[in-house]
Protein backbone atom coordinates (compact mmCIF):
# COMPACT_ATOMS: atom_id res chain seq x y z
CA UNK A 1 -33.08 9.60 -25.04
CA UNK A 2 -30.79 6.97 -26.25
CA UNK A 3 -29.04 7.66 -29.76
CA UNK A 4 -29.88 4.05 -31.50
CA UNK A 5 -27.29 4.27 -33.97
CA UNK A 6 -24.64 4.11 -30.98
CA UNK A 7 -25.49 1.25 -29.02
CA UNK A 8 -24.19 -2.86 -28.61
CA UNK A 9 -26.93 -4.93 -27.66
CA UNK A 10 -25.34 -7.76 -25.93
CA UNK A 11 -27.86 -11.08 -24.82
CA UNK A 12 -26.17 -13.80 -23.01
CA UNK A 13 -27.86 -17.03 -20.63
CA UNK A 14 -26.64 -17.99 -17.74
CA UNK A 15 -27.63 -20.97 -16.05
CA UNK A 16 -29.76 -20.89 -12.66
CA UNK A 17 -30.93 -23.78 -10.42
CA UNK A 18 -33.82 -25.55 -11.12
CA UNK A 19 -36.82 -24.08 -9.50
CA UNK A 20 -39.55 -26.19 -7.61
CA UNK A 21 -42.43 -24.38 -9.25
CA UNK A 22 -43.40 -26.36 -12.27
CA UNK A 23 -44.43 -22.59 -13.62
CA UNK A 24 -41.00 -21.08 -12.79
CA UNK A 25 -39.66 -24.54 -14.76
CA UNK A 26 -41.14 -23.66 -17.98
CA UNK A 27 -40.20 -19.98 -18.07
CA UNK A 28 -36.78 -20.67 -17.45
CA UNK A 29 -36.26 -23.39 -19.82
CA UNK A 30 -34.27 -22.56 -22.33
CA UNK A 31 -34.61 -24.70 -25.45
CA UNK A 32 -31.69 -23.88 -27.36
CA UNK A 33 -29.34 -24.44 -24.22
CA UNK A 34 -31.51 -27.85 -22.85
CA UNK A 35 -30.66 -26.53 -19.80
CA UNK A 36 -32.82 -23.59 -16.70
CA UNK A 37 -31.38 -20.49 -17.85
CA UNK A 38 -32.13 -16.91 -17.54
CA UNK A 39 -31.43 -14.03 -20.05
CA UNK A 40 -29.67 -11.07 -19.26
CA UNK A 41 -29.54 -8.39 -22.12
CA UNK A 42 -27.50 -5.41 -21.25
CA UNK A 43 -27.32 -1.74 -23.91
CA UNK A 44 -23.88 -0.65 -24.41
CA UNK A 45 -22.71 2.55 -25.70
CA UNK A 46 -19.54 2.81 -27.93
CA UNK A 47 -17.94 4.38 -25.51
CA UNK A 48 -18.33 1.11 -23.36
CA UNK A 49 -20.94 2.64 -21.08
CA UNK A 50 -23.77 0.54 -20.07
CA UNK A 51 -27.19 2.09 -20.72
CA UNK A 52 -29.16 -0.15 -19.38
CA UNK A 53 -29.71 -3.67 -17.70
CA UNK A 54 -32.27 -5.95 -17.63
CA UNK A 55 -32.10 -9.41 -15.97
């Protein structure tokens, strides 16, 4: 189990090609960056370990 007191979330967006699927469009949007993104949010530990990734 993860000890919640002891861990960096860090979120960035990285941009991706824009996909054909008008679907796939509107889920990668991203708003705030007016550009096709994706999210990647990655759990750190303090000792600079990473927990856990998720694209």
């Amino acid at each position: 189990m993860l000890d919640l007191e002891r861990v960096i979330i860090d979120v960035t967006e990285r941009p991706v090609q824009r996909a054909k699927d008008n679907d796939q469009q509107r889920e990668d949007y991203s708003g705030q960056k007016k550009r096709h993104t994706r999210s990647h949010l990655a759990l750190v530990g303090v000792d600079r370990t990473i927990l856990k990734k998720i694209p």
